[in-house]
N, C-alpha and C. Protein backbone atom coordinates (compact mmCIF):
# COMPACT_ATOMS: atom_id res chain seq x y z
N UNK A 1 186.42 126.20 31.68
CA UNK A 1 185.36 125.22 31.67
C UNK A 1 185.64 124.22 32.79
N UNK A 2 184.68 123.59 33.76
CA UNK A 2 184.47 122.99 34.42
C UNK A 2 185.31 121.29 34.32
N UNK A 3 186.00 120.84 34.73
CA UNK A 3 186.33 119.19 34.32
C UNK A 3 185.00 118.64 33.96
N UNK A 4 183.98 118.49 34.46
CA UNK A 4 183.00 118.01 34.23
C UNK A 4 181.83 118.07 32.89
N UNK A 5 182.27 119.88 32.70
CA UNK A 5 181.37 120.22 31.31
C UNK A 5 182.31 119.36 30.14
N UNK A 6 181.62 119.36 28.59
CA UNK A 6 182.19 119.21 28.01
C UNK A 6 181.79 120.32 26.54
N UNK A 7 182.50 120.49 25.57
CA UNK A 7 182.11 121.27 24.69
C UNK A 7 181.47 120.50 23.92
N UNK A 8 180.31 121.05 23.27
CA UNK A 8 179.30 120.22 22.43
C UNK A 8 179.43 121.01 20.92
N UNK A 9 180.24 122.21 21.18
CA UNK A 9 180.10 123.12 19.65
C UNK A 9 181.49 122.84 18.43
N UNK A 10 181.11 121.91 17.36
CA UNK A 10 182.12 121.67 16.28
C UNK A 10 183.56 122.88 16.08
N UNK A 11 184.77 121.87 16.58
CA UNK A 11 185.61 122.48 15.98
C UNK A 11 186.01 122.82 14.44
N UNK A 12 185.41 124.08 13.85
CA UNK A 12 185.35 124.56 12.75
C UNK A 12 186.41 124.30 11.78
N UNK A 13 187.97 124.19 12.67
CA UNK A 13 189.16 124.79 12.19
C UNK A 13 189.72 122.96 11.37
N UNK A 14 189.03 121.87 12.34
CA UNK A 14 189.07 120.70 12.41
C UNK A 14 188.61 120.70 10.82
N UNK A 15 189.53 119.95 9.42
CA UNK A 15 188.86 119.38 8.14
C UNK A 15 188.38 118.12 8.89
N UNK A 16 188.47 117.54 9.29
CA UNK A 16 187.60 116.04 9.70
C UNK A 16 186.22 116.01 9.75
N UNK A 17 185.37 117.53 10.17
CA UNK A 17 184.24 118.00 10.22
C UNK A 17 183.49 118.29 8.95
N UNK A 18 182.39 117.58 9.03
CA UNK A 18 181.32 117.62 7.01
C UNK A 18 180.34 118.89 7.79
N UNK A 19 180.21 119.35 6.91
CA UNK A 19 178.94 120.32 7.52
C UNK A 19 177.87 120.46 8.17
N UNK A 20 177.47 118.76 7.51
CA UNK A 20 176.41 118.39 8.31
C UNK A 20 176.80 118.25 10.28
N UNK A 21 177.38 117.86 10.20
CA UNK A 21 177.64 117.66 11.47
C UNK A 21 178.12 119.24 12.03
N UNK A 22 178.48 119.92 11.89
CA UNK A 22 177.84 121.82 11.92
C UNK A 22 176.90 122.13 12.48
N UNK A 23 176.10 121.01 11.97
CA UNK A 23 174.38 121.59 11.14
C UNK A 23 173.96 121.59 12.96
N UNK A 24 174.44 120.42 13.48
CA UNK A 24 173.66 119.72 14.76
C UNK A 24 173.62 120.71 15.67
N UNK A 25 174.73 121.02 15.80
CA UNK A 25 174.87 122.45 16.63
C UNK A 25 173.05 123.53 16.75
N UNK A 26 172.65 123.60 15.39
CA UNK A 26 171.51 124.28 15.37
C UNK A 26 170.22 123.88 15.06
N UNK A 27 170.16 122.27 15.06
CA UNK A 27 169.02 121.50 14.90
C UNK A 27 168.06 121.88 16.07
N UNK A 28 168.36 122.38 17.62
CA UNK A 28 166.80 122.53 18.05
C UNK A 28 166.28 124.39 18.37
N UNK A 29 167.14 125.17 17.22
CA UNK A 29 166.75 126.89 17.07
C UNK A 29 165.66 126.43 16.48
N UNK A 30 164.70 127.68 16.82
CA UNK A 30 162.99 127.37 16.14
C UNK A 30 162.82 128.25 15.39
N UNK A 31 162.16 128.35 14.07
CA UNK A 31 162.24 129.24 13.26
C UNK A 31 160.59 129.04 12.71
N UNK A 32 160.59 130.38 11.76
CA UNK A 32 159.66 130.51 11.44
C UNK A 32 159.04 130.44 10.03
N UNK A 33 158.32 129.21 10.09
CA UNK A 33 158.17 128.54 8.48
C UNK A 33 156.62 129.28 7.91
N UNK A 34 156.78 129.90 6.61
CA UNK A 34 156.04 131.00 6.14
C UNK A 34 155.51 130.33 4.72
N UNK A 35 154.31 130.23 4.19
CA UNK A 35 154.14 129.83 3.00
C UNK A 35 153.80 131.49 1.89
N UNK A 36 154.43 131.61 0.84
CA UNK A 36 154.04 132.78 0.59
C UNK A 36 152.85 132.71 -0.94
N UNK A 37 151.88 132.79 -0.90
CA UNK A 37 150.81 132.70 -2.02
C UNK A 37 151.25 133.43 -3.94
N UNK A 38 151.61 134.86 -2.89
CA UNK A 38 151.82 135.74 -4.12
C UNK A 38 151.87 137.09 -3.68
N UNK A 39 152.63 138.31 -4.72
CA UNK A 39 152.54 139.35 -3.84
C UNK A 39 151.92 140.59 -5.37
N UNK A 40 152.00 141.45 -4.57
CA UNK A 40 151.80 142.46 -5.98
C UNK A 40 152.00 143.54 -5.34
N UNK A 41 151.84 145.17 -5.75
CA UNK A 41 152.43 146.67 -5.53
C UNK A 41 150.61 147.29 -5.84
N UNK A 42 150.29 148.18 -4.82
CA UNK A 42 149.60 148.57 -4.56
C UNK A 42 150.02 149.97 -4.34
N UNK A 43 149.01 150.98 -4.99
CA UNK A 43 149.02 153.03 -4.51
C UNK A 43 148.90 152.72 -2.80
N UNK A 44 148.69 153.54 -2.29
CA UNK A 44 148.30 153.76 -1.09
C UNK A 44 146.63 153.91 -1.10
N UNK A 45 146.50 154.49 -1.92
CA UNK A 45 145.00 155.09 -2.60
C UNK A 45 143.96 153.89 -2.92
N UNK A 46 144.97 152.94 -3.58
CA UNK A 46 144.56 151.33 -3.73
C UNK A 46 144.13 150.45 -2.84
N UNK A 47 145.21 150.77 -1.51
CA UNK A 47 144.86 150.34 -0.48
C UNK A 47 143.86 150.49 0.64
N UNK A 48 143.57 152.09 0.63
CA UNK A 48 142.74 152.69 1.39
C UNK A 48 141.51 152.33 0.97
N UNK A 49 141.44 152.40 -0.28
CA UNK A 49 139.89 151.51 -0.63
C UNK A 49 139.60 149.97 -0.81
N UNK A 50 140.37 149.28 -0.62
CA UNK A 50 139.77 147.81 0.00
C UNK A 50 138.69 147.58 0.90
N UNK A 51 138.13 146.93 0.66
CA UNK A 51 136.73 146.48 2.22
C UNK A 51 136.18 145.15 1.64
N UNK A 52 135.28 144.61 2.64
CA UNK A 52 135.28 143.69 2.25
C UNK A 52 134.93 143.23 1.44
N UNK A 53 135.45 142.17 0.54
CA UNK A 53 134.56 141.18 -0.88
C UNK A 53 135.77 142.04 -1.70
N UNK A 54 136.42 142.67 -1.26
CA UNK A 54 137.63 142.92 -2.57
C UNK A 54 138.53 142.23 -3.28
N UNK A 55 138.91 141.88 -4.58
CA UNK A 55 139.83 141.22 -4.72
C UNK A 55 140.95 141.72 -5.25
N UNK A 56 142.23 140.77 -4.64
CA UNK A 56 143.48 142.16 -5.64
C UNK A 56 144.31 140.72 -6.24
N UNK A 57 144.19 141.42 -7.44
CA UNK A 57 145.35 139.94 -8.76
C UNK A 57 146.64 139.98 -7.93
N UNK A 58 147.21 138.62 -7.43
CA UNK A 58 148.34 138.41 -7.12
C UNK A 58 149.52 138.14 -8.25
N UNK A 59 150.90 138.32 -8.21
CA UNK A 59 151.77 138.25 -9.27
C UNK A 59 151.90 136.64 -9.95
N UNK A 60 151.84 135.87 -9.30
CA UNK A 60 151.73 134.73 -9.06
C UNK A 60 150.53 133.68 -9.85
N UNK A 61 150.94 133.04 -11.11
CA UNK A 61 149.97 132.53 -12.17
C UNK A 61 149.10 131.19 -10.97
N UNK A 62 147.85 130.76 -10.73
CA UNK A 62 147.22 129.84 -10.54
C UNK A 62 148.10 128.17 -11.08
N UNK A 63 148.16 127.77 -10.11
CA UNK A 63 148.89 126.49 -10.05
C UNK A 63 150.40 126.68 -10.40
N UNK A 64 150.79 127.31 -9.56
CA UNK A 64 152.33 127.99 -9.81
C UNK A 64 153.26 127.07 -8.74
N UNK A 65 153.86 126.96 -8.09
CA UNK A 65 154.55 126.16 -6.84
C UNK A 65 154.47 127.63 -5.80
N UNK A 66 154.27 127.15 -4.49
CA UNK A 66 154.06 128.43 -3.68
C UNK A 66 155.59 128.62 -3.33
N UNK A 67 156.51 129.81 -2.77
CA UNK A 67 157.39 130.04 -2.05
C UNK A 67 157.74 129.16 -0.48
N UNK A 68 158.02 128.58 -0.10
CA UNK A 68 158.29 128.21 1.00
C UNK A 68 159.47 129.24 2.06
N UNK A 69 159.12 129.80 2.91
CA UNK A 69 160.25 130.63 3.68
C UNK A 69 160.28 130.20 4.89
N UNK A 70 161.81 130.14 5.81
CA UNK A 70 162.16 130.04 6.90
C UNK A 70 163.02 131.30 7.62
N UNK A 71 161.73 131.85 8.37
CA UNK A 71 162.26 133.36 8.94
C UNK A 71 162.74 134.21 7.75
N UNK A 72 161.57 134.21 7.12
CA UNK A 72 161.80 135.46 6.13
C UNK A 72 163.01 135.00 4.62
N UNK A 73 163.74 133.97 4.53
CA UNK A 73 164.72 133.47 3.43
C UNK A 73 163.84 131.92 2.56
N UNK A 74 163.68 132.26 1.72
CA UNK A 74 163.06 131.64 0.44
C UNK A 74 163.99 129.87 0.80
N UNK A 75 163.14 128.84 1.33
CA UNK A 75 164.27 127.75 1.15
C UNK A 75 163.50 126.71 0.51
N UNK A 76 162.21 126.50 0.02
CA UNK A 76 162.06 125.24 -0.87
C UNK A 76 160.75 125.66 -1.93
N UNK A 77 159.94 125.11 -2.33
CA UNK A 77 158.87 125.43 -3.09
C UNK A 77 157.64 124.31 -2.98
N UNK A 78 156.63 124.82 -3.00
CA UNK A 78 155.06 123.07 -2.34
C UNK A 78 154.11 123.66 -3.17
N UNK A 79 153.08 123.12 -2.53
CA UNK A 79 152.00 122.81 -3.19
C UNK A 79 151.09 123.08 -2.05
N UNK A 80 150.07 123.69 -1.68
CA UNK A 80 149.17 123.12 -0.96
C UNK A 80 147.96 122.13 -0.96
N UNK A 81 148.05 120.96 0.41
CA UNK A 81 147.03 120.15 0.07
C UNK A 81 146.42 120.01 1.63
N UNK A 82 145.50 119.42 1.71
CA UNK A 82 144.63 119.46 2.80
C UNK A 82 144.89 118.28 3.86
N UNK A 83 145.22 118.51 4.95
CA UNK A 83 145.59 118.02 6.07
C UNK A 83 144.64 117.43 7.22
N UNK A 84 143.32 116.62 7.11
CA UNK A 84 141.99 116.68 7.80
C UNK A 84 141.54 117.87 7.32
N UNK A 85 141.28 118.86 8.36
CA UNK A 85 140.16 120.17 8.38
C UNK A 85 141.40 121.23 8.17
N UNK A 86 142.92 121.19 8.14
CA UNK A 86 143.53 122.18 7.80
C UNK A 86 144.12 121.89 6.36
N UNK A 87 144.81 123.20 6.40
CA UNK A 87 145.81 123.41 4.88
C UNK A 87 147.31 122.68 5.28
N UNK A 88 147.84 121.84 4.61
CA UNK A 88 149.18 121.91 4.84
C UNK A 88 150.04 122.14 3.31
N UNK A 89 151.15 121.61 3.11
CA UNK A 89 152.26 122.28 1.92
C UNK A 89 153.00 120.56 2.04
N UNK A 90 153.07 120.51 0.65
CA UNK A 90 153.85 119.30 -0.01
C UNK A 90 155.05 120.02 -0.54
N UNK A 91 156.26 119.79 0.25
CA UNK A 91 157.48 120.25 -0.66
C UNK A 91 157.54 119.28 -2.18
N UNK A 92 157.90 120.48 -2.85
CA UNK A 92 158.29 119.43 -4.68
C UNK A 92 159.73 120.25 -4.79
N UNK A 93 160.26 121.17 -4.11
CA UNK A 93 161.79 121.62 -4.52
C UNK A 93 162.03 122.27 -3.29
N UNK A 94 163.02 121.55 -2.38
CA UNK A 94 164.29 122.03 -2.11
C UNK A 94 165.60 122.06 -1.79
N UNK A 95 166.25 123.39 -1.16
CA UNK A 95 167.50 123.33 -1.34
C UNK A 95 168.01 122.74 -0.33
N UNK A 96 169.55 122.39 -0.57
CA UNK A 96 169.80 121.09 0.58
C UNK A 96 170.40 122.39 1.83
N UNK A 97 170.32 121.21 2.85
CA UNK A 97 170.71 121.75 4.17
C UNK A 97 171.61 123.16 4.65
N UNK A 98 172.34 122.48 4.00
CA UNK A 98 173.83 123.51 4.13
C UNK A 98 173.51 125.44 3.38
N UNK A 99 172.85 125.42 1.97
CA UNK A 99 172.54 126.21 1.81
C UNK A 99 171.08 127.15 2.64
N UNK A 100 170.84 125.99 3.28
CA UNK A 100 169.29 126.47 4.05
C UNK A 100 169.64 127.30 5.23
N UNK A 101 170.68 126.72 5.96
CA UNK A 101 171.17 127.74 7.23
C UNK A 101 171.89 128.40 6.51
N UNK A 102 172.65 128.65 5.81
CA UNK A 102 173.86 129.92 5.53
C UNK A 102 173.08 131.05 5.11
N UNK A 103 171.95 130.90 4.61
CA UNK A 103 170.80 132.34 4.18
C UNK A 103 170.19 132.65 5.25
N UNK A 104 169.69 131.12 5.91
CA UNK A 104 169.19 132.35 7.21
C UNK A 104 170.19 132.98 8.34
């Protein structure tokens, strides 16, 4: 390394280090935040006949808390509410930090 560079990545091996401060290291990776409604299992046969105006029962009871996912790993649970003219999501549960990166 350069005299000039310096290392910016937490010495791991260091106990003086809280996790959070870990965390910083990966505060500006961009990920991909997913709201999930509900899912259910469909034939193929089931599927092939959909068109439009179809409806298919999701697993998921009406006024349930939605899934919240980051790149595909389940990390809090919302609500949706309306944002002006869009949809947005009110977190009501989640998990703290530390468990949020170690799943993804």
């Amino acid at each position: 390394m350069a005299e000039n560079e310096t290392n910016t990545v937490s010495d791991n091996n260091n106990p003086g280090n809280s996790g959070i401060d870990n965390l910083k290291v990966l505060e500006n990776i961009e990920v991909k935040l997913t709201v999930e409604v509900g899912s259910t299992e469909l034939k193929i046969r089931d599927l092939l006949r959909l068109n439009e105006g179809s409806v298919v029962e999701l697993e998921r009871l009406a006024g349930d808390p939605l899934d919240i996912l980051a790149n595909g790993v389940k990390i809090a649970k919302g609500e949706v509410v309306m944002v002006g003219e869009r949809f947005g999501i009110r977190f009501t549960e989640v998990t703290n930090p530390e468990n949020r990166v170690q799943k993804l």
